[in-house]
Protein backbone atom coordinates (compact mmCIF):
# COMPACT_ATOMS: atom_id res chain seq x y z
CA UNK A 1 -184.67 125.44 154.39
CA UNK A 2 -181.65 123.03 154.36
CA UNK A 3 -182.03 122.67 150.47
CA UNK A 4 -182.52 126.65 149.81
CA UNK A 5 -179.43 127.59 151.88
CA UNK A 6 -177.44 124.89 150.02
CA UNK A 7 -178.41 125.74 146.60
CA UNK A 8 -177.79 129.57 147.66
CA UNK A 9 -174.40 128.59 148.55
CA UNK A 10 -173.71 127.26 145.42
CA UNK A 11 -174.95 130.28 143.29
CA UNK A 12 -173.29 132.49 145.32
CA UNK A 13 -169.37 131.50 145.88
CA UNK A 14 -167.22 131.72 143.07
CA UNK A 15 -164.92 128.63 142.73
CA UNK A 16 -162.16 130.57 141.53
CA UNK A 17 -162.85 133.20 144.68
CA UNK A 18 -163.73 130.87 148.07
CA UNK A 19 -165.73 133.39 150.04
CA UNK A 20 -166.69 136.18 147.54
CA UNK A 21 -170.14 136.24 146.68
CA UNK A 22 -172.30 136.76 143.62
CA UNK A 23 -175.35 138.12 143.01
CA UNK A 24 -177.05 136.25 140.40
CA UNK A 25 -180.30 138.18 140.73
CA UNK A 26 -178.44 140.68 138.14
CA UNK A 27 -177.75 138.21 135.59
CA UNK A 28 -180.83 135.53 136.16
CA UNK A 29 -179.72 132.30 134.18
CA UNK A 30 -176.16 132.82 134.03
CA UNK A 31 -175.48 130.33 136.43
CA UNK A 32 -174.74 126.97 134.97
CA UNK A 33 -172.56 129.65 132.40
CA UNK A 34 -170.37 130.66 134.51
CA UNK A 35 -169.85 127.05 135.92
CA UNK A 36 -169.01 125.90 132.28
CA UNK A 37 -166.39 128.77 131.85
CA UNK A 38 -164.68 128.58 134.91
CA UNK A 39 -164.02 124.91 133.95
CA UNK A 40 -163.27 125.50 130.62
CA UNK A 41 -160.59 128.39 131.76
CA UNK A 42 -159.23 126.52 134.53
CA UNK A 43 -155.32 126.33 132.86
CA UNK A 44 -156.03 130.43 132.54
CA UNK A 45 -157.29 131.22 136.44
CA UNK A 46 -154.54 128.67 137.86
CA UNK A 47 -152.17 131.70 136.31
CA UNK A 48 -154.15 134.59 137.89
CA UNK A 49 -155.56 133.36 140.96
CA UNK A 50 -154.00 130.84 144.19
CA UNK A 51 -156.36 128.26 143.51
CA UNK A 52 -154.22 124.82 142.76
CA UNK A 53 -155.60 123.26 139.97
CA UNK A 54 -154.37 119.49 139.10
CA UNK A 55 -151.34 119.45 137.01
CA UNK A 56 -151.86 117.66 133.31
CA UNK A 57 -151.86 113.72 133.51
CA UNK A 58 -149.58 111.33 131.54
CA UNK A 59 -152.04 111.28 128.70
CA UNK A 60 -151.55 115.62 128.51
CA UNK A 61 -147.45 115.49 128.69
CA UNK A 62 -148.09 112.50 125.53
CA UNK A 63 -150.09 114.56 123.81
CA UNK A 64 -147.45 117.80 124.28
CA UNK A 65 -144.17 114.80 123.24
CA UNK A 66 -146.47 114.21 120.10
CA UNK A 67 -146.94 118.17 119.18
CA UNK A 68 -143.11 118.31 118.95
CA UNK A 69 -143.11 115.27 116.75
CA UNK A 70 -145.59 116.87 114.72
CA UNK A 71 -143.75 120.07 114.18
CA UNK A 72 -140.18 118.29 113.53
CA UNK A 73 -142.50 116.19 110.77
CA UNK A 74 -143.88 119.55 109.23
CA UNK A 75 -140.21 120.78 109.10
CA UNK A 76 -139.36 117.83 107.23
CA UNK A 77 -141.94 117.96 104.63
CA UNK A 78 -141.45 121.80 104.08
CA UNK A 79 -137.90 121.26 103.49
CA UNK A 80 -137.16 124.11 106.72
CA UNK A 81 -133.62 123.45 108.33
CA UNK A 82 -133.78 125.79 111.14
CA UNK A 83 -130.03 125.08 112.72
CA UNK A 84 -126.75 125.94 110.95
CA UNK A 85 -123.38 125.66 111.27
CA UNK A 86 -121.60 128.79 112.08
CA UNK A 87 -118.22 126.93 110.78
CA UNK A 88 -119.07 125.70 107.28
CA UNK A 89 -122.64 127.19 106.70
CA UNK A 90 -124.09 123.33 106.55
CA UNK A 91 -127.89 123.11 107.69
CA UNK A 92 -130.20 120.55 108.92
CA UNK A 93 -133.56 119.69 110.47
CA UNK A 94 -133.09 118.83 114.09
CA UNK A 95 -130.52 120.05 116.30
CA UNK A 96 -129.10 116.98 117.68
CA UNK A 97 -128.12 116.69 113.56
CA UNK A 98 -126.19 119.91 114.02
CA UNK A 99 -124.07 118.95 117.47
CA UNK A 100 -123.06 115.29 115.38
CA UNK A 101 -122.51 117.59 112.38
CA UNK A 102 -119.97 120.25 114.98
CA UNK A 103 -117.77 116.79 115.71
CA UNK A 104 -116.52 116.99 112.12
CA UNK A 105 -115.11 120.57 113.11
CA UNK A 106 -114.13 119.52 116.60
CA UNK A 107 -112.75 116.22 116.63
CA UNK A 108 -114.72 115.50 119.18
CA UNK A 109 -115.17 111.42 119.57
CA UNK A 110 -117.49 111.11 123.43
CA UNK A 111 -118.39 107.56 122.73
CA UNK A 112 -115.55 105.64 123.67
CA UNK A 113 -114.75 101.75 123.62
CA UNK A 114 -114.84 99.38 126.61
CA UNK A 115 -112.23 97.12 125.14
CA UNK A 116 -109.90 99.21 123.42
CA UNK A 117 -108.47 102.79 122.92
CA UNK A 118 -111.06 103.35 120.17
CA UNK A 119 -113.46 105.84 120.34
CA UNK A 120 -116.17 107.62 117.65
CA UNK A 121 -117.82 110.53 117.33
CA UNK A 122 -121.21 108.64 116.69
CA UNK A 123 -123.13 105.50 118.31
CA UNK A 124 -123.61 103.65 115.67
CA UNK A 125 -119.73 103.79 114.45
CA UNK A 126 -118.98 102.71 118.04
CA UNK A 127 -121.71 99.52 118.08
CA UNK A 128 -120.07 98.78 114.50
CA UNK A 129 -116.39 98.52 115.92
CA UNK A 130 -117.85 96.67 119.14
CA UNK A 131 -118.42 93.66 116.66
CA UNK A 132 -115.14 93.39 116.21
CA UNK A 133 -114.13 92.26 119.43
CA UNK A 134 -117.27 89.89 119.79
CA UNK A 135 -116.99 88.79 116.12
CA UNK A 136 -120.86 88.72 115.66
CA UNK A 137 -122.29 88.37 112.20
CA UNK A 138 -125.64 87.26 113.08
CA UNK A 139 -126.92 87.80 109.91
CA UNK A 140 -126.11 85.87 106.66
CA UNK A 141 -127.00 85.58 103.00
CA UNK A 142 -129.02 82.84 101.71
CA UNK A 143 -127.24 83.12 98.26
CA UNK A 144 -123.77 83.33 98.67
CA UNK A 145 -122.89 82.59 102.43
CA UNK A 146 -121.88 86.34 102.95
CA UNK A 147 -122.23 87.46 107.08
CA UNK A 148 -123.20 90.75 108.11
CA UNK A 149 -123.17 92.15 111.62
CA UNK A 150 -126.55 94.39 111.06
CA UNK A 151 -129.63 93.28 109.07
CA UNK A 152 -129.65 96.22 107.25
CA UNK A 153 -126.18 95.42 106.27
CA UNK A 154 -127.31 92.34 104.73
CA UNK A 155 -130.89 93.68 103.21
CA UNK A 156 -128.37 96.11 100.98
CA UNK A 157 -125.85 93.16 100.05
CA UNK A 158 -128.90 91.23 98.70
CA UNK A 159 -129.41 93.91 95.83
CA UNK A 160 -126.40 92.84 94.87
CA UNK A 161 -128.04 89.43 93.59
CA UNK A 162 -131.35 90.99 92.91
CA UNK A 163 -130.47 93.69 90.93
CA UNK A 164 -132.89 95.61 93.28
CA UNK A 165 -132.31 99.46 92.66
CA UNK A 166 -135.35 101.40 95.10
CA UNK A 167 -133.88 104.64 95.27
CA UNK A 168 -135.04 106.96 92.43
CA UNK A 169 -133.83 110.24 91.42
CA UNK A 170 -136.76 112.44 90.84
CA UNK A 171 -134.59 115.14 88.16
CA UNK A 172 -133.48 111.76 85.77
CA UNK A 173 -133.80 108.16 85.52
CA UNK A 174 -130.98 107.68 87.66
CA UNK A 175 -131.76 104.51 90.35
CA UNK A 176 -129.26 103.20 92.88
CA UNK A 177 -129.58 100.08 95.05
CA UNK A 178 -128.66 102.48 98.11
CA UNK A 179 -129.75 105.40 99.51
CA UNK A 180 -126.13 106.94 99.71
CA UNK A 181 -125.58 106.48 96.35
CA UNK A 182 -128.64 108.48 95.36
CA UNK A 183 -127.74 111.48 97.82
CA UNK A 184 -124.26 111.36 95.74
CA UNK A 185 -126.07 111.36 92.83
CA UNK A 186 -128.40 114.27 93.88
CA UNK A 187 -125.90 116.62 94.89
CA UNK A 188 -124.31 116.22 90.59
CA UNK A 189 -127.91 118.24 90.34
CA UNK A 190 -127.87 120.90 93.07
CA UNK A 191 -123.98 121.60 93.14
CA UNK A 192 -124.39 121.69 96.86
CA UNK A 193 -121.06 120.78 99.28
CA UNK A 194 -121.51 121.22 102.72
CA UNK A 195 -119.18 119.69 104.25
CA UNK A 196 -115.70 121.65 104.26
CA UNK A 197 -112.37 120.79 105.23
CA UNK A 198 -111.12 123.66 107.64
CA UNK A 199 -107.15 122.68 107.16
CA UNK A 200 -107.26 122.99 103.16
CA UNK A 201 -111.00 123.88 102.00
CA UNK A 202 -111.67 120.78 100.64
CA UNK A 203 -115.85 120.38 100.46
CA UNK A 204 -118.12 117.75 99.81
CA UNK A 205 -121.17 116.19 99.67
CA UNK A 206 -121.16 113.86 102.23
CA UNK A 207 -119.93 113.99 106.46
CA UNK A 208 -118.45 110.65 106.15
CA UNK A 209 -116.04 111.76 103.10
CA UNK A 210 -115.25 114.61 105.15
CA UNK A 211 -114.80 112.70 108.50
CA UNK A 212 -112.23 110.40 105.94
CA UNK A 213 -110.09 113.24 104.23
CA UNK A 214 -109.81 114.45 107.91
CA UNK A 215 -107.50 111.50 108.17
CA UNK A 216 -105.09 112.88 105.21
CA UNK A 217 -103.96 115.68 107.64
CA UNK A 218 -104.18 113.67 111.13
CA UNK A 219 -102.56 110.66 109.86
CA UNK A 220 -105.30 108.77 111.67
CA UNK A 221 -105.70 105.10 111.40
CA UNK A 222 -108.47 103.70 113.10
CA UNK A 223 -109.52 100.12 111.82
CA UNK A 224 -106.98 97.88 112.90
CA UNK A 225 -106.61 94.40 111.73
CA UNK A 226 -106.74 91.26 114.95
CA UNK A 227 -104.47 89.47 112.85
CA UNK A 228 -101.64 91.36 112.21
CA UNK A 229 -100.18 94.92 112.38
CA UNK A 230 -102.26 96.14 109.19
CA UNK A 231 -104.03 99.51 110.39
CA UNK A 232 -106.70 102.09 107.65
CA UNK A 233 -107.87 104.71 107.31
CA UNK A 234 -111.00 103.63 105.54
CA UNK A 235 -112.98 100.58 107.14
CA UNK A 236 -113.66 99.85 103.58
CA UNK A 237 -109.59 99.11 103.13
CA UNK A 238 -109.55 97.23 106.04
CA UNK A 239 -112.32 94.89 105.13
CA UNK A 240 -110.34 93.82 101.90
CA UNK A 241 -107.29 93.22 104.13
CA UNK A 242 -109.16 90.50 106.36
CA UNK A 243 -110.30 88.82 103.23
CA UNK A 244 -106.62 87.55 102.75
CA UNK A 245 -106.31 85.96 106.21
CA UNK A 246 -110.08 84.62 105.51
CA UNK A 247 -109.88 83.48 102.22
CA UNK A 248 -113.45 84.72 101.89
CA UNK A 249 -115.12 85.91 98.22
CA UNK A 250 -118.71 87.03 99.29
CA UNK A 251 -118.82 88.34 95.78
CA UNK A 252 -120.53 86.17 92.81
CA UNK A 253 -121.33 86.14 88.65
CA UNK A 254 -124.70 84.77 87.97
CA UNK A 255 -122.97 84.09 84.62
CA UNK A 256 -120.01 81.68 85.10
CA UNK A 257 -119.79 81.21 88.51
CA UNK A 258 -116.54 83.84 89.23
CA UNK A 259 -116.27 84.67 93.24
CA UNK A 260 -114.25 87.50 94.11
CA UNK A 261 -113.50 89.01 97.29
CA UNK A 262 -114.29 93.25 95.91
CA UNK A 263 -117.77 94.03 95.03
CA UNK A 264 -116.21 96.51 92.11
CA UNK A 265 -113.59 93.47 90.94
CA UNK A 266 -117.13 91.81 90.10
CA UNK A 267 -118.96 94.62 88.39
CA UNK A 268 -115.58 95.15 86.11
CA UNK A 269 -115.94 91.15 85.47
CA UNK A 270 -119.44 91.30 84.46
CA UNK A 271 -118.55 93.18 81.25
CA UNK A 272 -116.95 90.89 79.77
CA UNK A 273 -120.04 88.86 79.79
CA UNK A 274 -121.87 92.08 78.54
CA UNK A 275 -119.52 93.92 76.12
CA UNK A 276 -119.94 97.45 78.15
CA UNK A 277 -117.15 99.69 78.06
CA UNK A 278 -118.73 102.50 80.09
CA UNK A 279 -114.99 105.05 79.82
CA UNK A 280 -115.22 107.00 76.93
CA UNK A 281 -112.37 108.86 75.64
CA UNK A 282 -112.86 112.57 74.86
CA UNK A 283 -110.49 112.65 71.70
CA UNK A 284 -111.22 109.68 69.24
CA UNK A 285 -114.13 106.94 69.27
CA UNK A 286 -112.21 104.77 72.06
CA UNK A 287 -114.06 103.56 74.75
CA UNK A 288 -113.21 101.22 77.52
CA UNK A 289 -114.26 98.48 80.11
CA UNK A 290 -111.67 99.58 82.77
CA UNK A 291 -110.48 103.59 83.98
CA UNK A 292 -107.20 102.11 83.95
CA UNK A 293 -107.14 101.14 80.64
CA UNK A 294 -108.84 103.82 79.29
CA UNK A 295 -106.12 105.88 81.09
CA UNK A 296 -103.38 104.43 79.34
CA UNK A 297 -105.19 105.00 75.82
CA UNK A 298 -105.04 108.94 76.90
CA UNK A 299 -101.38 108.58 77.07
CA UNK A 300 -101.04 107.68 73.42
CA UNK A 301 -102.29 111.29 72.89
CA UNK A 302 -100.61 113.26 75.22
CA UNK A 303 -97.44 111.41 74.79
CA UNK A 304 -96.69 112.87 78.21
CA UNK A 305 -94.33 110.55 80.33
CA UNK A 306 -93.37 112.92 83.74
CA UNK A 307 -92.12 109.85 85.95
CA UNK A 308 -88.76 108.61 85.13
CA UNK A 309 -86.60 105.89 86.33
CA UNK A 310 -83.07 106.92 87.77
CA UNK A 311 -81.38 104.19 86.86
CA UNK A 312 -81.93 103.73 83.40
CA UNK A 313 -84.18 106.35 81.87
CA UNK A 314 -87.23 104.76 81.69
CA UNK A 315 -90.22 107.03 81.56
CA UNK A 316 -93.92 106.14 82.69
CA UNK A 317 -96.90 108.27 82.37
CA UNK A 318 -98.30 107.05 85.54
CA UNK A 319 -96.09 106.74 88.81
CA UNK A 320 -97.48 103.00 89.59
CA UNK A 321 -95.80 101.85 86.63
CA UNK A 322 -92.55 103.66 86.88
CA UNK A 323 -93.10 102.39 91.02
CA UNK A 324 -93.80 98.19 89.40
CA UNK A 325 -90.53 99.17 86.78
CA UNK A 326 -88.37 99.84 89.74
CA UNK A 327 -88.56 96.03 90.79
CA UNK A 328 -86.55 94.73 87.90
CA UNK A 329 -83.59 96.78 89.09
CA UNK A 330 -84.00 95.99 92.92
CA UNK A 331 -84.98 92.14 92.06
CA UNK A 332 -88.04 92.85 94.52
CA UNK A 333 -90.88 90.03 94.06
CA UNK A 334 -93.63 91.28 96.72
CA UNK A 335 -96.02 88.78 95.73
CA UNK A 336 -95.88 85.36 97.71
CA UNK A 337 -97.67 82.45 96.98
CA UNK A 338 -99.07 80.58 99.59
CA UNK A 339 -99.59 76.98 98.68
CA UNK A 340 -95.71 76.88 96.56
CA UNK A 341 -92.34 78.99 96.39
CA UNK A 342 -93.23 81.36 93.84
CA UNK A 343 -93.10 84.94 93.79
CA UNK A 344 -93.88 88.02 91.65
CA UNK A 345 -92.96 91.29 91.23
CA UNK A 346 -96.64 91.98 89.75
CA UNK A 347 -99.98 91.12 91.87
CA UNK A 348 -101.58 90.59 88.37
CA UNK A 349 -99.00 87.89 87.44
CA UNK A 350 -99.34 86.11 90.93
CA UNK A 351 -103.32 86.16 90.20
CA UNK A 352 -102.64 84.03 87.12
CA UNK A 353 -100.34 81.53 89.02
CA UNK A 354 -103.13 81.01 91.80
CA UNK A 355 -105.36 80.34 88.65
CA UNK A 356 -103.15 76.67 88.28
CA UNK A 357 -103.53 75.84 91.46
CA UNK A 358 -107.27 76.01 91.16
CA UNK A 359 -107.60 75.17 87.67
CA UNK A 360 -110.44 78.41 88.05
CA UNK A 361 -110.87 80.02 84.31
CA UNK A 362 -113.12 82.47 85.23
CA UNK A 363 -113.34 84.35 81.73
CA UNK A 364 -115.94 82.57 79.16
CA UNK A 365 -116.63 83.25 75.72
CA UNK A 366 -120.33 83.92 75.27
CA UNK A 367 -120.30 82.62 71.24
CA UNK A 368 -118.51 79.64 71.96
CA UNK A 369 -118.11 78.19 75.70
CA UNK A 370 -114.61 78.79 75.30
CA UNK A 371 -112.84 79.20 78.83
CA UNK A 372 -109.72 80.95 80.18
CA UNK A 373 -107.78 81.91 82.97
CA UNK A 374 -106.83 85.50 81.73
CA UNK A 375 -109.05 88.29 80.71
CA UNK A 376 -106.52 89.73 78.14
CA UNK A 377 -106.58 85.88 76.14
CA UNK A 378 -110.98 86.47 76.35
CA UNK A 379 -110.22 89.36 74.54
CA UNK A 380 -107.87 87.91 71.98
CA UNK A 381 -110.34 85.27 71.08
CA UNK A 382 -113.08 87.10 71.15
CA UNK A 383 -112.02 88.56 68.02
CA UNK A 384 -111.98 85.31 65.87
CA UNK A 385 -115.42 85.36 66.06
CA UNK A 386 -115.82 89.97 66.25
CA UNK A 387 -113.06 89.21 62.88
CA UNK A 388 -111.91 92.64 64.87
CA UNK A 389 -107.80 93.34 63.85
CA UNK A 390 -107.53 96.52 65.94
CA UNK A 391 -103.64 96.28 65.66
CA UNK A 392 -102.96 98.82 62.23
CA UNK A 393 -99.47 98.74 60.82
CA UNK A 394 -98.25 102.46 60.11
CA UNK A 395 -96.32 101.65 57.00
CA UNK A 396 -98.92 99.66 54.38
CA UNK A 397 -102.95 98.62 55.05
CA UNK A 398 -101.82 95.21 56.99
CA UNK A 399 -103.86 94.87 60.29
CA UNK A 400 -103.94 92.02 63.02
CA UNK A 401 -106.17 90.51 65.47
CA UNK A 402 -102.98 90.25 67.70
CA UNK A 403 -100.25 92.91 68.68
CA UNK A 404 -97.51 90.16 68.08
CA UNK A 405 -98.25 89.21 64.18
CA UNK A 406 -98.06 92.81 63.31
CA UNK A 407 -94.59 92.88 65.49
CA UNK A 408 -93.79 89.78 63.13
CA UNK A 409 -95.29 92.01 59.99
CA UNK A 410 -93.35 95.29 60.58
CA UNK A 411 -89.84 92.71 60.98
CA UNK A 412 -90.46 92.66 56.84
CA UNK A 413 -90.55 96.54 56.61
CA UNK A 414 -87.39 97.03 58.38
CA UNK A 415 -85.26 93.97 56.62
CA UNK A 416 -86.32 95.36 53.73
């Protein structure tokens, strides 16, 4: 009787309904059914009936954290960017892209340093700037010496010994050793600027630019040197400034052995070594090593000369030279030399006098082993082997390998 009455007891009370009963007799069989579908259903009848059903365990809430992971990943791979700016129209994947995107607009800067005034509108620009005040590089190159406050810092200065270029542009054969140089590169495809100025409509491709041109208008200088009063706008700038107090030249030629303390003074260097002269002008068959250079040979067809000197009529078709002609009127020799008296009114004439101090002839002729201190004498020599005479006298067929024998040529032409 006592097993009858229990097993009736079961058939007959629905778990989701203490006290209601069932008759089974109707539906013969259905029994160990309706168990399985009450538990199956139990999230549904917690929402339609009092019963208190156990809430979902640790493992559950995981598995709901790695659902949204899962759909932020399918956004990625679809290319979707859900959230836009209502300011400049710019897009992106995940909203907490978006509110770091709005600070650009805003000028909003929330993380703020312990040690100074400085703040930034990201984490990572504020952990940067912390290293200043501790001075940790932790991380240094094998090669060269060169320190680096974040491994990856140092993982992208070792391309520049390896030559290692991973990034790959899918439309050409472009390949950069960074992954910001690619997205640069990229956006010459698409055309695509999202990043806008709001004071003068300036766009471009990248939030850092933007966050830099910012600066233009706010007259913001944020790096600041510990050595002296030197402040930037660009960390980049100030970088190159502590390399004067440091003396340091993390930059190296696999060729000759020439240090430098710019990354882009060494790429310019290396072409001398390779004969590439990458500026092309658009009017004749000229092409040169250097933009500057190649700037002044677009002056020869122009003729154009807007800056001019107050004092004595001097023209210049670029203001930095009518700014360095000023000097031999004022007497003004910015220029020191550290280790004697001297002084220039040119940094590229104190350069040279550093070079006799160190007795460093960086520039080498690849024919002969022939070394100098000056790029411009490389050049000059380089044609005695080349048997190059690029300087053409306008008044019979004589050409030179040097600017001063045609001077001395043309001196016959106007005794005569």
């Amino acid at each position: 009787m006592e097993d009858s009455s229990c097993g009736h007891s079961l058939k007959e009370q629905c778990v989701g309904h203490p006290g209601k009963e069932m008759d089974h007799s109707l539906h013969p069989g259905k029994e160990i059914d309706s168990m399985e579908t009450q538990t199956t259903d139990m999230g549904l009848q917690q929402e339609t009936c009092d019963v208190n059903f156990p809430q979902p365990d640790n493992a559950s809430t995981s598995r709901v954290q790695e659902r949204g992971k899962m759909g932020r990943h399918v956004v990625e791979n679809t290319g979707e960017k859900p959230y836009m700016c209502g300011e400049c129209g710019y897009r992106s994947v995940q909203k907490s892209d978006l509110s770091r995107h709005m600070r650009t607009h805003t000028g909003e800067k929330p993380y703020k340093c312990d040690q100074c005034d400085y703040s930034a509108a990201q984490k990572s620009t504020l952990d940067q700037h912390v290293r200043k005040h501790s001075g940790e590089n932790p991380y240094m190159c094998g090669e060269c010496g060169y320190r680096a406050g974040k491994k990856s810092h140092l993982f992208r200065h070792m391309r520049t010994h390896t030559g290692e270029k991973p990034y790959k542009c899918d439309q050409c054969d472009y390949s950069a050793a960074q992954k910001c140089d690619l997205d640069k590169h990229i956006a010459k495809h698409s055309g695509e600027k999202p990043y806008m100025c709001g004071e003068c409509g300036y766009r471009t491709v990248e939030r850092s630019t933007l966050s830099r041109h910012m600066r233009i208008h706010s007259g913001e200088k944020p790096y600041k040197c510990d050595q002296c009063d030197y402040s930037a706008t660009e960390k980049s700038s100030l970088v190159k400034h502590i390399r004067k107090h440091t003396g340091e030249k993390p930059y190296m030629c696999g060729e000759c052995g020439f240090r430098t303390a710019m990354k882009c003074n060494l790429s310019v260097h290396i072409r001398s070594h390779t004969g590439e002269k990458p500026y092309k002008c658009d009017q004749c068959e000229y092409s040169a090593a250097h933009k500057s250079t190649l700037d002044q040979h677009l002056e020869k067809h122009t003729g154009q000369k807007p800056f001019m000197c107050g004092e004595c009529g001097y023209r210049a078709a670029q203001w930095q030279h009518l700014y360095r002609h000023m000097r031999t009127h004022t007497g003004e020799k910015p220029y020191k030399c550290e280790q004697c008296d001297y002084s220039a009114a040119q940094k590229g004439h104190l350069d040279r006098h550093l070079m006799k101090h160190t007795g460093e002839k960086p520039f080498m002729c690849d024919e002969c082993g022939y070394r100098t201190a000056r790029k411009s004498t490389l050049i000059r020599h380089m044609r005695s082997h080349s048997g190059e005479k690029p300087h053409k006298c306008d008044q019979c067929d004589f050409s030179a390998a040097q600017k001063h024998h045609l001077i001395n040529h043309q001196t016959r032409h106007s005794s005569e």
